[in-house]
C-alpha atoms as a PDB file:
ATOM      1  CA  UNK A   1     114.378 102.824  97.689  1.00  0.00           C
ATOM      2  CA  UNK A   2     112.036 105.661  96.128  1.00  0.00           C
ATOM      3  CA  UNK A   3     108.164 105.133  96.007  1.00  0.00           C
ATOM      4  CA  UNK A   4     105.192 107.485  94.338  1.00  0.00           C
ATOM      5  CA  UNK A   5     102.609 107.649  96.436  1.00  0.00           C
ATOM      6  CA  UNK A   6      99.004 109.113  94.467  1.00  0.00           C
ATOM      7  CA  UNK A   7      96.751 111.071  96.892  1.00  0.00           C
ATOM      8  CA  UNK A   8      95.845 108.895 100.448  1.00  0.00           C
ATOM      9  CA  UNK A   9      97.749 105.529  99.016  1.00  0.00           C
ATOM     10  CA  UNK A  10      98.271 103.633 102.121  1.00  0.00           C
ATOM     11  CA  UNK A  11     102.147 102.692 102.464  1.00  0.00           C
ATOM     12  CA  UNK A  12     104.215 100.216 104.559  1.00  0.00           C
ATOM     13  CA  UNK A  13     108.103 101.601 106.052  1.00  0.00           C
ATOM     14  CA  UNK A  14     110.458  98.710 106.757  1.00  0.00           C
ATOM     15  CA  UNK A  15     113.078 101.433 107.894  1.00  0.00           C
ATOM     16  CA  UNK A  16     113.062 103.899 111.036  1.00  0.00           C
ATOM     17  CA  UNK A  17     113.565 106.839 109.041  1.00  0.00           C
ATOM     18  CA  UNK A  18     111.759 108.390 105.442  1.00  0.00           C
ATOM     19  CA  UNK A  19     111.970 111.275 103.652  1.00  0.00           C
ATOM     20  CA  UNK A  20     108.893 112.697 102.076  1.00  0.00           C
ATOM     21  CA  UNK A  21     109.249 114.751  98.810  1.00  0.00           C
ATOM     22  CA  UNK A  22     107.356 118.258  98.443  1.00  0.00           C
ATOM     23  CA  UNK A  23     103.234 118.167  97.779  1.00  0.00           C
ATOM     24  CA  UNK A  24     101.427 120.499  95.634  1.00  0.00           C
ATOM     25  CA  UNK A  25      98.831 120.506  97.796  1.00  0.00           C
ATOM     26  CA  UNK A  26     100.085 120.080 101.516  1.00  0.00           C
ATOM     27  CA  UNK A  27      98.790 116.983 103.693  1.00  0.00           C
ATOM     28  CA  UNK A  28      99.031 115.218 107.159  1.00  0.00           C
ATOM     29  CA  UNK A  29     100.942 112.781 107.927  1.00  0.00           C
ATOM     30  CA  UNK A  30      98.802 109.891 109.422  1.00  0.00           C
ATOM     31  CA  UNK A  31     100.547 105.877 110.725  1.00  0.00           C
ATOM     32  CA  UNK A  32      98.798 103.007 111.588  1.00  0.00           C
ATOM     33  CA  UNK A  33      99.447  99.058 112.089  1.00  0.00           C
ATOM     34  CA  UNK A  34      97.216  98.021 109.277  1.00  0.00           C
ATOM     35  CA  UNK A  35      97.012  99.387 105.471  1.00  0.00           C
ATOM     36  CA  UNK A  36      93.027  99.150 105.694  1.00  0.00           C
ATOM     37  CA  UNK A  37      92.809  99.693 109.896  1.00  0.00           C
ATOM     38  CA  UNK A  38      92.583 102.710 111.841  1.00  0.00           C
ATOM     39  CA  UNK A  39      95.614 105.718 111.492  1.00  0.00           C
ATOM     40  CA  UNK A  40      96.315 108.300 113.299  1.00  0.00           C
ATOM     41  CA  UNK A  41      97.374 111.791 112.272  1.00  0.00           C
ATOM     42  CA  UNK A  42     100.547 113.879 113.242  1.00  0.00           C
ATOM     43  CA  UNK A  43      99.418 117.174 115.124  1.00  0.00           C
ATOM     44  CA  UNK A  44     100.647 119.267 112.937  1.00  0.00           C
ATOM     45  CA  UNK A  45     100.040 119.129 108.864  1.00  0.00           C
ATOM     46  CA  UNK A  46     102.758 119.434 106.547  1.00  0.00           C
ATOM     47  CA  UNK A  47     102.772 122.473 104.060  1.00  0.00           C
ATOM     48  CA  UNK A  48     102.955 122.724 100.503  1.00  0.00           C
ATOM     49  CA  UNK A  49     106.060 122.108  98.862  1.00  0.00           C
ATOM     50  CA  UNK A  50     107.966 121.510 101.999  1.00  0.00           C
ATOM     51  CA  UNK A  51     110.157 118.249 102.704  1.00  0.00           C
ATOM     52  CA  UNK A  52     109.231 115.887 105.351  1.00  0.00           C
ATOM     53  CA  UNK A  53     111.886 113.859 107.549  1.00  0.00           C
ATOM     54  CA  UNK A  54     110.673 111.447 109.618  1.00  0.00           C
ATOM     55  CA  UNK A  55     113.158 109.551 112.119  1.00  0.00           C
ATOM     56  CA  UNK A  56     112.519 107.112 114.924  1.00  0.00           C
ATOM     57  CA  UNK A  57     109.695 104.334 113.039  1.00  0.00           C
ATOM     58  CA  UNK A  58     108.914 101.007 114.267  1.00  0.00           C
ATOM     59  CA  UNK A  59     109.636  99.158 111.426  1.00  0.00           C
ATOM     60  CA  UNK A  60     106.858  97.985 109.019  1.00  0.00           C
ATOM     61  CA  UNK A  61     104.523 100.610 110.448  1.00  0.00           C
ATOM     62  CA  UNK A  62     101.938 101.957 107.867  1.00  0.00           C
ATOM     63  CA  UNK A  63     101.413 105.794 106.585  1.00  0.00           C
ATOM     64  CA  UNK A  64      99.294 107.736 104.414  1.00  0.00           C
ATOM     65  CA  UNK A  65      99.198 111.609 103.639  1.00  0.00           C
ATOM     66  CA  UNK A  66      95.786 112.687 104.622  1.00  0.00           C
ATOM     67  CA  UNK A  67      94.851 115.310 102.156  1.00  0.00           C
ATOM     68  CA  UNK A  68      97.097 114.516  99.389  1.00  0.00           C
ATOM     69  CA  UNK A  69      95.796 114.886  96.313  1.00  0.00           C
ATOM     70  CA  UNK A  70      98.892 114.490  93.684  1.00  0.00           C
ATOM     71  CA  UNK A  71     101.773 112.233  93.338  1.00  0.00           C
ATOM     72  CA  UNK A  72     104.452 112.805  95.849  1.00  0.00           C
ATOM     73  CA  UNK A  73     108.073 111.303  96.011  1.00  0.00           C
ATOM     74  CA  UNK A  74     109.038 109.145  98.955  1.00  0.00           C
ATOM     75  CA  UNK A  75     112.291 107.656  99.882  1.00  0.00           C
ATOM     76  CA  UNK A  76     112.429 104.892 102.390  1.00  0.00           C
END
């Protein structure tokens, strides 16, 4: 399944793995347990135009790109 996600667009992940399509801008890559509750970012931001794979989710966990500012690709 493929999603567009437009700049900090809170989404849920009922897999353990996603694949994050290039931004223009860059972002970080933040999860929580609730779309509107507290996240928490990654360490380490994610570049422009570089791929994200992400293996290893709890099911139905919550993420947004912190940062994001255009419409990015993501496969779940």
């Amino acid at each position: 399944m493929e999603i567009l996600v437009t700049g900090e667009q809170p989404f849920k992940v009922v897999k353990t793995t996603m694949t994050v399509g290039p931004s223009a801008g860059g972002y970080t890559l933040a999860y929580g347990v609730d779309k509107n509750g507290t996240f928490t970012n990654y360490s380490e931001a994610v570049p422009a135009d570089e791929v994200c794979i992400v293996n290893g989710i709890t099911p139905y966990t919550w993420f947004k790109l912190v940062g994001n500012s255009g419409p990015v690709k993501v496969v779940l």
